[in-house]
N, C-alpha and C. Protein backbone atom coordinates (compact mmCIF):
# COMPACT_ATOMS: atom_id res chain seq x y z
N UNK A 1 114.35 123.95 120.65
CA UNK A 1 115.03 122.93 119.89
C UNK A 1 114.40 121.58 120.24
N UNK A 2 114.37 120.87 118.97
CA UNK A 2 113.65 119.34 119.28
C UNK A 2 114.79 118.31 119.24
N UNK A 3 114.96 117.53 119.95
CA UNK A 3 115.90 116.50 119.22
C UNK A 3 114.71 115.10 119.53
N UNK A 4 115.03 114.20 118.20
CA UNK A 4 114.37 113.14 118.02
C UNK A 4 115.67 112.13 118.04
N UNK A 5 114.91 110.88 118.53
CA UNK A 5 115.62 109.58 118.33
C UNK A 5 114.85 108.60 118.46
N UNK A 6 115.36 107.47 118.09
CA UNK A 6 114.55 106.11 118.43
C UNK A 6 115.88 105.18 118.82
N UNK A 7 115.04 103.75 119.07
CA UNK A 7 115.74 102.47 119.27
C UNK A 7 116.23 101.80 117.92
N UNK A 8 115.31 101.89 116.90
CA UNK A 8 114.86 100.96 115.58
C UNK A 8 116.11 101.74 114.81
N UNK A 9 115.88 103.09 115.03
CA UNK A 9 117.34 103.45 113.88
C UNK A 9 118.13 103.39 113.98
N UNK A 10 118.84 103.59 115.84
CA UNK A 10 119.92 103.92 116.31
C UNK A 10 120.93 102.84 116.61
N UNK A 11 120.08 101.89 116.62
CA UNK A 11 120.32 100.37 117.03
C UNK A 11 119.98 99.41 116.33
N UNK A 12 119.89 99.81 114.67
CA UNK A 12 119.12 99.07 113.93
C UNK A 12 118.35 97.64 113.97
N UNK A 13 117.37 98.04 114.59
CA UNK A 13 116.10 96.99 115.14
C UNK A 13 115.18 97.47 114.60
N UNK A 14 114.79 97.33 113.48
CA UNK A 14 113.81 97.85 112.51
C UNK A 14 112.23 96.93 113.20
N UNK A 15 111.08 97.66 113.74
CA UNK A 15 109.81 96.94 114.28
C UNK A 15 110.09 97.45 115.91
N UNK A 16 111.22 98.11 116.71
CA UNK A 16 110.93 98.15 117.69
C UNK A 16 110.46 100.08 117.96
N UNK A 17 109.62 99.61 118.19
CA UNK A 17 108.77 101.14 117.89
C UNK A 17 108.81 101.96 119.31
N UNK A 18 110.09 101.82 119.46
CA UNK A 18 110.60 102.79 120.94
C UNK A 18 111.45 103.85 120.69
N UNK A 19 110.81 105.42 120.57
CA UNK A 19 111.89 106.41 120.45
C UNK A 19 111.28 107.49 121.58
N UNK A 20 111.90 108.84 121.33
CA UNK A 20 111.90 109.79 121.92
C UNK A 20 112.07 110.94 121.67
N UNK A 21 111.59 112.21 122.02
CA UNK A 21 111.20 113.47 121.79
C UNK A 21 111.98 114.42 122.97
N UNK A 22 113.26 115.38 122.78
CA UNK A 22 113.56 116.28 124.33
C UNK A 22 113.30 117.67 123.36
N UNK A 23 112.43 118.08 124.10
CA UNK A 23 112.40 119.80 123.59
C UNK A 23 112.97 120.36 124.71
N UNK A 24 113.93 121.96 124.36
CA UNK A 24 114.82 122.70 125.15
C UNK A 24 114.25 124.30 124.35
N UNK A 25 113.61 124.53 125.36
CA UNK A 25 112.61 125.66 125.34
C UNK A 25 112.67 126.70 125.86
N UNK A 26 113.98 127.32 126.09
CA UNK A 26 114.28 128.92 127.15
C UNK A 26 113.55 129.66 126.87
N UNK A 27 113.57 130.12 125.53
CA UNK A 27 112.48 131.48 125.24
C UNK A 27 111.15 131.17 125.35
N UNK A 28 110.72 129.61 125.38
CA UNK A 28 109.58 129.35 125.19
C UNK A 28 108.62 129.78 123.62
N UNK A 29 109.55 129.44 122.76
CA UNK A 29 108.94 130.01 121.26
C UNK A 29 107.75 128.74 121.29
N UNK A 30 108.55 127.09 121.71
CA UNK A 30 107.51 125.95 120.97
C UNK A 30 106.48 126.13 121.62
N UNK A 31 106.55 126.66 123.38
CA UNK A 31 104.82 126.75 123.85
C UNK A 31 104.22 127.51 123.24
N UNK A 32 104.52 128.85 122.77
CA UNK A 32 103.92 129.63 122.57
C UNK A 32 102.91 129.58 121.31
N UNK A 33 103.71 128.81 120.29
CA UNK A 33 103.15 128.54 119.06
C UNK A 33 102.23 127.43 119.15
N UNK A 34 102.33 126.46 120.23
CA UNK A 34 101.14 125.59 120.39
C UNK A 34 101.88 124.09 120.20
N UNK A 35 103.28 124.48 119.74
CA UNK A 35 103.85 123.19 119.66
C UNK A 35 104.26 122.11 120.52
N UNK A 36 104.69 122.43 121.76
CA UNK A 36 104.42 122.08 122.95
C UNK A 36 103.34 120.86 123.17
N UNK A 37 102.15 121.82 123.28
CA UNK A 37 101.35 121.10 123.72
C UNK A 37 100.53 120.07 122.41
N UNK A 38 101.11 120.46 121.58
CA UNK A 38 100.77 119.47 120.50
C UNK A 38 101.79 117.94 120.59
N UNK A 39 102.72 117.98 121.09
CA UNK A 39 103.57 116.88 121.34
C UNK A 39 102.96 116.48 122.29
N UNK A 40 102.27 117.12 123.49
CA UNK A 40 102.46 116.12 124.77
C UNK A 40 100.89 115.47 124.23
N UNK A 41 99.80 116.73 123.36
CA UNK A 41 98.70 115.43 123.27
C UNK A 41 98.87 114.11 122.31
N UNK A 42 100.13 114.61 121.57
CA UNK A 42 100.54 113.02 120.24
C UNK A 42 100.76 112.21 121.73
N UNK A 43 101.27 112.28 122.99
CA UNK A 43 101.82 111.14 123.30
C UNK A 43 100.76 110.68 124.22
N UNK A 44 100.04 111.31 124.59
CA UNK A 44 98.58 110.61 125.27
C UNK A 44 98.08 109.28 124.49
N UNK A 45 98.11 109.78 123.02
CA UNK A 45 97.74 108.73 122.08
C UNK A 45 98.49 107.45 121.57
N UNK A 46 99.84 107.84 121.35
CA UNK A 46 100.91 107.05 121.13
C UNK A 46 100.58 105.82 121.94
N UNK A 47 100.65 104.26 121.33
CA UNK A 47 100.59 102.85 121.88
C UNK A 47 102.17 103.09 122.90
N UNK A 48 102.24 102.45 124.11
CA UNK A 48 103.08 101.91 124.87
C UNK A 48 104.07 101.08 123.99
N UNK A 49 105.36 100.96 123.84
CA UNK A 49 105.86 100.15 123.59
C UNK A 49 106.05 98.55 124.38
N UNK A 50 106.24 97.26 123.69
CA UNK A 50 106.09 96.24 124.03
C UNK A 50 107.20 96.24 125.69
N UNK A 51 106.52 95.18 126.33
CA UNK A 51 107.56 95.57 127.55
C UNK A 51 108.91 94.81 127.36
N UNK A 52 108.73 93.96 126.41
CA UNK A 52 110.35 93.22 126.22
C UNK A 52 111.40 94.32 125.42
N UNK A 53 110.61 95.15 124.77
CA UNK A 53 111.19 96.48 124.39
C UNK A 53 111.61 97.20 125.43
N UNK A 54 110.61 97.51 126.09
CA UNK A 54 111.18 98.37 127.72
C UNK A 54 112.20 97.84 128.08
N UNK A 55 112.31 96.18 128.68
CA UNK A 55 113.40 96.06 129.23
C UNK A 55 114.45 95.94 128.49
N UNK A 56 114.65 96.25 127.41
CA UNK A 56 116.13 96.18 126.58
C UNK A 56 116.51 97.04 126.91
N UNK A 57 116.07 98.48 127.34
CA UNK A 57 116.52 99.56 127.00
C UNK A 57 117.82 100.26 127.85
N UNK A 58 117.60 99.44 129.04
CA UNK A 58 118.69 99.97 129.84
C UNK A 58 120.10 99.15 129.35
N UNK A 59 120.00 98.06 128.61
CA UNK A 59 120.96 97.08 128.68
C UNK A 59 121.66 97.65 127.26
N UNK A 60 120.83 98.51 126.43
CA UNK A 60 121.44 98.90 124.99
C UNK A 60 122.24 100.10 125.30
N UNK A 61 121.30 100.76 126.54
CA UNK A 61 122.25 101.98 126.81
C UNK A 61 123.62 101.90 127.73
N UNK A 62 123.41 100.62 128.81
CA UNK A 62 124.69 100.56 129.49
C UNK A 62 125.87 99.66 129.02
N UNK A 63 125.25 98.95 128.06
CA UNK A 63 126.65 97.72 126.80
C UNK A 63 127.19 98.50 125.96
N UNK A 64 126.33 99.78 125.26
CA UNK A 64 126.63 99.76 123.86
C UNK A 64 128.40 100.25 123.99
N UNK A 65 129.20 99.84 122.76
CA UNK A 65 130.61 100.26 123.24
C UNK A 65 130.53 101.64 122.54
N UNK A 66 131.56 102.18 122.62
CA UNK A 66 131.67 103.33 122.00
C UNK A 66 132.08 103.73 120.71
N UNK A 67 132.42 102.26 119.82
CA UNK A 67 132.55 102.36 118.76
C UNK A 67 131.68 101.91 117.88
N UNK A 68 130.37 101.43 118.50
CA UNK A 68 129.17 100.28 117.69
C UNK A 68 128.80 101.56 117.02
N UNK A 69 128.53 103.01 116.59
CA UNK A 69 127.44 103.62 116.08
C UNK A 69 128.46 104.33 114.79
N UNK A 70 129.97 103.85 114.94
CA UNK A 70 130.89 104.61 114.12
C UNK A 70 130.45 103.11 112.69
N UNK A 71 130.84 101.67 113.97
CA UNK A 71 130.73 100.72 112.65
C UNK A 71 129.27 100.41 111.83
N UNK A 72 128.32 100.75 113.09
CA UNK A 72 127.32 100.91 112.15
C UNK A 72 127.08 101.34 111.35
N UNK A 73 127.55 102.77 110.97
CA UNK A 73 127.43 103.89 110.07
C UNK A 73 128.36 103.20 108.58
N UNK A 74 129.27 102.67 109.03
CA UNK A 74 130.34 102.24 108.28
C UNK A 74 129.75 100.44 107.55
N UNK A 75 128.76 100.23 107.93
CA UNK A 75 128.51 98.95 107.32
C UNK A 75 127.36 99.42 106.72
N UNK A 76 126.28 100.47 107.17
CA UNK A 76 125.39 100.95 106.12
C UNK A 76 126.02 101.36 105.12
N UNK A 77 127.18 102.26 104.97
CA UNK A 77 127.83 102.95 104.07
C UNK A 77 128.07 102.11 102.40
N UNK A 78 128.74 100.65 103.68
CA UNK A 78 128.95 99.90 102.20
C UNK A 78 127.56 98.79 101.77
N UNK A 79 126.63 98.81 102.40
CA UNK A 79 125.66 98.48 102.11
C UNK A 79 124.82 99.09 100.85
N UNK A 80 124.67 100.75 101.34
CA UNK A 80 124.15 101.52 100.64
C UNK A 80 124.76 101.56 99.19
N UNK A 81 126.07 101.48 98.92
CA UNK A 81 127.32 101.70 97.94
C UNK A 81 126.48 100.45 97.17
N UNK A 82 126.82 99.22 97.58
CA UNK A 82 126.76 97.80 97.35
C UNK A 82 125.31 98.05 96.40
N UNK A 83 124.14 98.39 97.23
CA UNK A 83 122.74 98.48 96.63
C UNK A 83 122.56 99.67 96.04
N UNK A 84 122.64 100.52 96.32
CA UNK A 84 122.71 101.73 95.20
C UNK A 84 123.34 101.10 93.39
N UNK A 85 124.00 100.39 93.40
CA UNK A 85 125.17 100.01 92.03
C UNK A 85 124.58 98.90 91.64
N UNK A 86 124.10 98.05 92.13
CA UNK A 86 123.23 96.78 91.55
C UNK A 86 121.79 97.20 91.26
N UNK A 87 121.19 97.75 92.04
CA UNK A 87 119.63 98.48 91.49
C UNK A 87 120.00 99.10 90.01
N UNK A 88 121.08 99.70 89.91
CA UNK A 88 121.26 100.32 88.66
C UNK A 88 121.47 99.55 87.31
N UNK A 89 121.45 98.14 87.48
CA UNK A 89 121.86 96.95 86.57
C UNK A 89 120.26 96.56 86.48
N UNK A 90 118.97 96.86 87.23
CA UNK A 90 117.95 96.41 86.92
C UNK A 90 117.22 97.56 86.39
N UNK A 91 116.87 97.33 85.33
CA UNK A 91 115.63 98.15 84.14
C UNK A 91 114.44 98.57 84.61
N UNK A 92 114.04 97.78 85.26
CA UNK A 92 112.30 97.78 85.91
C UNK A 92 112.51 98.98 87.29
N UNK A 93 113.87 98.84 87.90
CA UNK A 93 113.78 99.86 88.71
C UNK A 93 114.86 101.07 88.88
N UNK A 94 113.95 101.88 89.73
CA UNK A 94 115.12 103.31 89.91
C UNK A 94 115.02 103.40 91.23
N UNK A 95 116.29 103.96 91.63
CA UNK A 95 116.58 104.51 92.94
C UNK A 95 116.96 106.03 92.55
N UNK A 96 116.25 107.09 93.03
CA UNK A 96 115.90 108.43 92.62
C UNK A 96 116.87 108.83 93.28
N UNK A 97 117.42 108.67 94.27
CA UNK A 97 118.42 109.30 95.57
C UNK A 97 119.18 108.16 96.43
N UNK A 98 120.10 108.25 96.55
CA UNK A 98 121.08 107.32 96.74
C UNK A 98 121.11 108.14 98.41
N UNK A 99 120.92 106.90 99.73
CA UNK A 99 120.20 106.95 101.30
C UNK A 99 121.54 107.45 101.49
N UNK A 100 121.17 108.31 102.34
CA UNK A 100 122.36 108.99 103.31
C UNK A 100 122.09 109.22 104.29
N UNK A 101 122.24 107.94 105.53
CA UNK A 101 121.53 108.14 106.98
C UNK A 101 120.21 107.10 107.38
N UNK A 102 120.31 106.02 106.44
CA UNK A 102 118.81 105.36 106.50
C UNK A 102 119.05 103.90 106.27
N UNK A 103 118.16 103.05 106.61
CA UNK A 103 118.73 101.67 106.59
C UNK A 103 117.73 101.55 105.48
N UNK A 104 117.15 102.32 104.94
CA UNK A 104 115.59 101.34 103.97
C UNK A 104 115.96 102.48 102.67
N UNK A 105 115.09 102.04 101.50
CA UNK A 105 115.09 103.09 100.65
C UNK A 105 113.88 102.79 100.08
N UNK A 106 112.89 104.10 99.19
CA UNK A 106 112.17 103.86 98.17
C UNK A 106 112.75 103.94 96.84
N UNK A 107 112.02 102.39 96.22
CA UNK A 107 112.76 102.73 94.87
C UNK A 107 111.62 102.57 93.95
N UNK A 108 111.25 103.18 92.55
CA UNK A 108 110.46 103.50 91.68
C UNK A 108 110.57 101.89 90.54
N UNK A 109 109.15 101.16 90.95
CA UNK A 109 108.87 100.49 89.81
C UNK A 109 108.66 100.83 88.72
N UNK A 110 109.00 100.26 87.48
CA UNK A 110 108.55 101.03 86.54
C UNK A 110 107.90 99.77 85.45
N UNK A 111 106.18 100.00 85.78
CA UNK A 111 105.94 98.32 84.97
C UNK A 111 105.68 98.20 83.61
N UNK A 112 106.51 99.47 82.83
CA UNK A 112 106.44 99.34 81.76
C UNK A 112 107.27 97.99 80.86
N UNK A 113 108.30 97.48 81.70
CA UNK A 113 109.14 96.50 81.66
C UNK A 113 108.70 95.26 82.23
N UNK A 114 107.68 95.21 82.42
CA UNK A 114 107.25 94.00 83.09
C UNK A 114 106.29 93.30 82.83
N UNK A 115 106.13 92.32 82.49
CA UNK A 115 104.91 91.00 81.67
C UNK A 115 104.47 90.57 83.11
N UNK A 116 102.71 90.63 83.03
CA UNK A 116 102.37 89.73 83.84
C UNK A 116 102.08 90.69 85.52
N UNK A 117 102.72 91.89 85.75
CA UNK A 117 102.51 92.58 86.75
C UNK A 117 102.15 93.47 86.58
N UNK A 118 100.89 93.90 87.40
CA UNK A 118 100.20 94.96 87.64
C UNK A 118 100.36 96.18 88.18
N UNK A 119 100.84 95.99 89.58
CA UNK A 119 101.32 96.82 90.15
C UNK A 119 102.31 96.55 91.54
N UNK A 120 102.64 97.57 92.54
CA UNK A 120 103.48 96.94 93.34
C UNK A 120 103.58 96.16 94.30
N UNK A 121 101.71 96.05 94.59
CA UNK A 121 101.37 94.39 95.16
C UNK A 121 101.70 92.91 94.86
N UNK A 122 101.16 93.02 93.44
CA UNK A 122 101.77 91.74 92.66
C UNK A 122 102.83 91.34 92.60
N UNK A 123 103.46 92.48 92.25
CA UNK A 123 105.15 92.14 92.43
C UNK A 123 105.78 91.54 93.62
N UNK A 124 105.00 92.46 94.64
CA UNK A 124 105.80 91.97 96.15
C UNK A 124 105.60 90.62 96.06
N UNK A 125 104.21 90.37 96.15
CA UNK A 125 103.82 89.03 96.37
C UNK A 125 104.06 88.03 95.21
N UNK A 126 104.61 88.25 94.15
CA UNK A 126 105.06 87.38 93.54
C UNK A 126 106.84 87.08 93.40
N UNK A 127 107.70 88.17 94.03
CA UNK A 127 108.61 88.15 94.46
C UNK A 127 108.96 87.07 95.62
N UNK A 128 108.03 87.15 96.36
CA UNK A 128 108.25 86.53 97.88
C UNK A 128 107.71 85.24 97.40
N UNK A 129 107.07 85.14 96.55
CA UNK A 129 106.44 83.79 96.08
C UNK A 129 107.73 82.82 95.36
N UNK A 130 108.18 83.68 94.32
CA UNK A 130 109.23 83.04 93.35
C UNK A 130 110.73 83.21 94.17
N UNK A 131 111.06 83.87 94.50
CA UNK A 131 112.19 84.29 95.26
C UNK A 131 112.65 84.34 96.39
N UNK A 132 111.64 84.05 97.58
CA UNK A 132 111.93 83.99 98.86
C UNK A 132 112.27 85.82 99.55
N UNK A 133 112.20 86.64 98.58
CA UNK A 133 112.37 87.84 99.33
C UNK A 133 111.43 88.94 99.33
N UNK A 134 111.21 89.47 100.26
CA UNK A 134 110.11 89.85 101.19
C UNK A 134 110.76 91.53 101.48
N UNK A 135 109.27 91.90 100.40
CA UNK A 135 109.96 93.96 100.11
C UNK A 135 108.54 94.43 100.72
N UNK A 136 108.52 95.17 100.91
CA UNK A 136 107.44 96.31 101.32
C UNK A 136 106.32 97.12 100.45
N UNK A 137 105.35 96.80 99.87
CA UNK A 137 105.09 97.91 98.47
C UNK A 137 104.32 98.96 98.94
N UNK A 138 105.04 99.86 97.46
CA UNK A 138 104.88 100.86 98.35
C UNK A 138 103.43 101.53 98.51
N UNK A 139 102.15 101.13 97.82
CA UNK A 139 101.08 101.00 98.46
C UNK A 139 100.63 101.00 99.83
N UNK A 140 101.59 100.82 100.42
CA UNK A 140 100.82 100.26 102.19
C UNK A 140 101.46 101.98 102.80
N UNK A 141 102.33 102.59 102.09
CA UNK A 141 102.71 103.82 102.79
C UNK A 141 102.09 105.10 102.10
N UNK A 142 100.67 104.43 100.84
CA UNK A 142 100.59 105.55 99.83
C UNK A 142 101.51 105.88 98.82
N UNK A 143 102.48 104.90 98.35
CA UNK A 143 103.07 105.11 97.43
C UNK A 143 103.17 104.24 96.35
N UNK A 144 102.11 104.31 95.13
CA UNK A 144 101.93 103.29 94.26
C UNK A 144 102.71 103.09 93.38
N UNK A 145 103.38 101.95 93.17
CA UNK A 145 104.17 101.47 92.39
C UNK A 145 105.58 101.96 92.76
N UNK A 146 105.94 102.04 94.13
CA UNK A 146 106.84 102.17 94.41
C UNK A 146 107.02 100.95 95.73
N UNK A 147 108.45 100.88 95.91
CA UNK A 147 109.06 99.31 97.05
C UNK A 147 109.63 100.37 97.67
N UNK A 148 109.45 99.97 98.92
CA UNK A 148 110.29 99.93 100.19
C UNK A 148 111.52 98.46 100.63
N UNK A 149 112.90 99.13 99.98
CA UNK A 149 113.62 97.66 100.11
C UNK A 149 114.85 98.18 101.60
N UNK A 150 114.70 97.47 102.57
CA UNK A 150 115.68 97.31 103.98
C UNK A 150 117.03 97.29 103.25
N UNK A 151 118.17 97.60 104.12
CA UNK A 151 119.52 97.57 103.24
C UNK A 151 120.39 97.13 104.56
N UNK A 152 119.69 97.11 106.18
CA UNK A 152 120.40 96.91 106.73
C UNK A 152 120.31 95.64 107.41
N UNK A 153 121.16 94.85 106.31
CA UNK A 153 121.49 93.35 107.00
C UNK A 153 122.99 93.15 106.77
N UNK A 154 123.70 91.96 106.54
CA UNK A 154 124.87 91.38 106.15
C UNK A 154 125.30 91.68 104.77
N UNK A 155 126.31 92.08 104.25
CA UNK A 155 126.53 92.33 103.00
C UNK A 155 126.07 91.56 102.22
N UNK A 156 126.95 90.06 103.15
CA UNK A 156 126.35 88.77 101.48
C UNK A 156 124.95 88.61 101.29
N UNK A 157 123.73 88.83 102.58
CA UNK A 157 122.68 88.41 102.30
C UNK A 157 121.99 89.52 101.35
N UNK A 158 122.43 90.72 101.48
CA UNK A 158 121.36 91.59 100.44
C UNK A 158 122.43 91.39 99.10
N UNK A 159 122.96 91.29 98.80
CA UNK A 159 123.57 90.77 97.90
C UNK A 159 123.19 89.71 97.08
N UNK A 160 122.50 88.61 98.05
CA UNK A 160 121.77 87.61 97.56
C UNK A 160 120.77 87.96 96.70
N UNK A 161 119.76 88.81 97.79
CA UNK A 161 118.52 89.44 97.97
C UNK A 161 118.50 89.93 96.76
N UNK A 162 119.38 91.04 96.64
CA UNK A 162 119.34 91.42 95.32
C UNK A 162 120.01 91.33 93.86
N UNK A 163 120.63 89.90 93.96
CA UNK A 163 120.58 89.02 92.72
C UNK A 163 119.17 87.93 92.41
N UNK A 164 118.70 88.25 93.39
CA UNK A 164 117.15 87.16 93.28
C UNK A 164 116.44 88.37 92.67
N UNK A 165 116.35 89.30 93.28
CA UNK A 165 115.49 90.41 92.87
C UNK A 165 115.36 90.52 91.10
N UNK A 166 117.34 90.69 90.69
CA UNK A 166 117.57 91.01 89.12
C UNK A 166 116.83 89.72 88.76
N UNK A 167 117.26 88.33 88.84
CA UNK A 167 116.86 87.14 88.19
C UNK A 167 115.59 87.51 88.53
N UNK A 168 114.12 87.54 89.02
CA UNK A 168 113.00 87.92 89.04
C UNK A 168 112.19 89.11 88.00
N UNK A 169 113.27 90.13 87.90
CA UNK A 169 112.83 90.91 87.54
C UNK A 169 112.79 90.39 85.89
N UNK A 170 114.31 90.02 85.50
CA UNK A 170 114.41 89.87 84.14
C UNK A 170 113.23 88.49 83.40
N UNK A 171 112.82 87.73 84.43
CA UNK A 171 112.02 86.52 84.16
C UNK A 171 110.71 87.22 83.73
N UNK A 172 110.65 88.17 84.57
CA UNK A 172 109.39 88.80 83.95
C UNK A 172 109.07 90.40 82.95
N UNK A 173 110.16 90.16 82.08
CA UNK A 173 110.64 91.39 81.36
C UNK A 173 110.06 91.03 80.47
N UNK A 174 109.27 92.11 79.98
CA UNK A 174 108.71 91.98 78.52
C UNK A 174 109.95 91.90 77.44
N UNK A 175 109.34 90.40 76.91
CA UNK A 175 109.76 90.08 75.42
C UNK A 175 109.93 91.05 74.45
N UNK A 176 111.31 91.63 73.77
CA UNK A 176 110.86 92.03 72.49
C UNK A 176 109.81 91.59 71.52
């Protein structure tokens, strides 16, 4: 059995690139298959995390209360709700699957609706240009013409975020 975790999800600190790997191996199936030792050479390679990262780590594990990971769950929830239902008021985009468990989502440009943009570079960067908000495209992960948009901040601010987004999008909607 593998269990995975990180810092960045668990503790939503999206950029702190500190997690972890426990394999529980009685029968020894993962050595046997090579899996094993395929983890321990990923971590030979794996960058060190930053050391101001290191030292958080004891202080996240001995503060955290025992209810921070119930309200966390519970403020993504209405985050997700919140942005899932307004993406659906904009034309130019789709959200294919509504996040269950995730602070980010991919959502599908579609630039058939759109004057003036190419693809999901332009957009970003003309988003962040006209709008002040700052998406991910999805180019940089291999996914063209698709955004990577964060969901885990303050209600009112993605709220903002994504009433700038609609006013952006519709500014550049092809004219009948």
């Amino acid at each position: 059995m593998l269990t995975l975790g990180s810092i960045a999800k668990q503790w939503i600190v999206p950029g702190w690139r500190l997690g972890w790997i426990a394999m529980i191996d009685p029968s020894g199936v993962l050595k046997k298959s090579g899996i094993a030792e395929c983890l321990q050479d990923y971590l030979e390679y794996s960058a060190n995390p930053a050391t101001i990262i290191q030292g958080a780590v004891p202080h996240l594990l001995e503060k955290t209360s025992k209810d921070f990971f119930s309200n966390i769950n519970n403020i993504l929830k209405e985050a997700i709700e919140a942005f899932y239902t307004k993406v659906q008021e904009i034309p130019c985009l789709t959200c294919p699957y509504k996040p269950e468990g995730a602070m980010c989502v991919m959502i599908k440009l579609n630039l058939s609706f759109l004057e003036g943009i190419n693809d999901d570079m332009e957009f970003c960067t003309k988003l962040a240009h006209e709008e002040s908000v700052i998406i991910l495209p999805g180019m940089i992960v291999g996914l063209k013409n698709w955004l990577r948009v964060t969901f885990a901040m303050e209600l009112a601010i993605l709220e903002e975020e994504l009433e700038r987004i609609k006013a952006f999008c519709l500014r550049h909607t092809i004219s009948s």
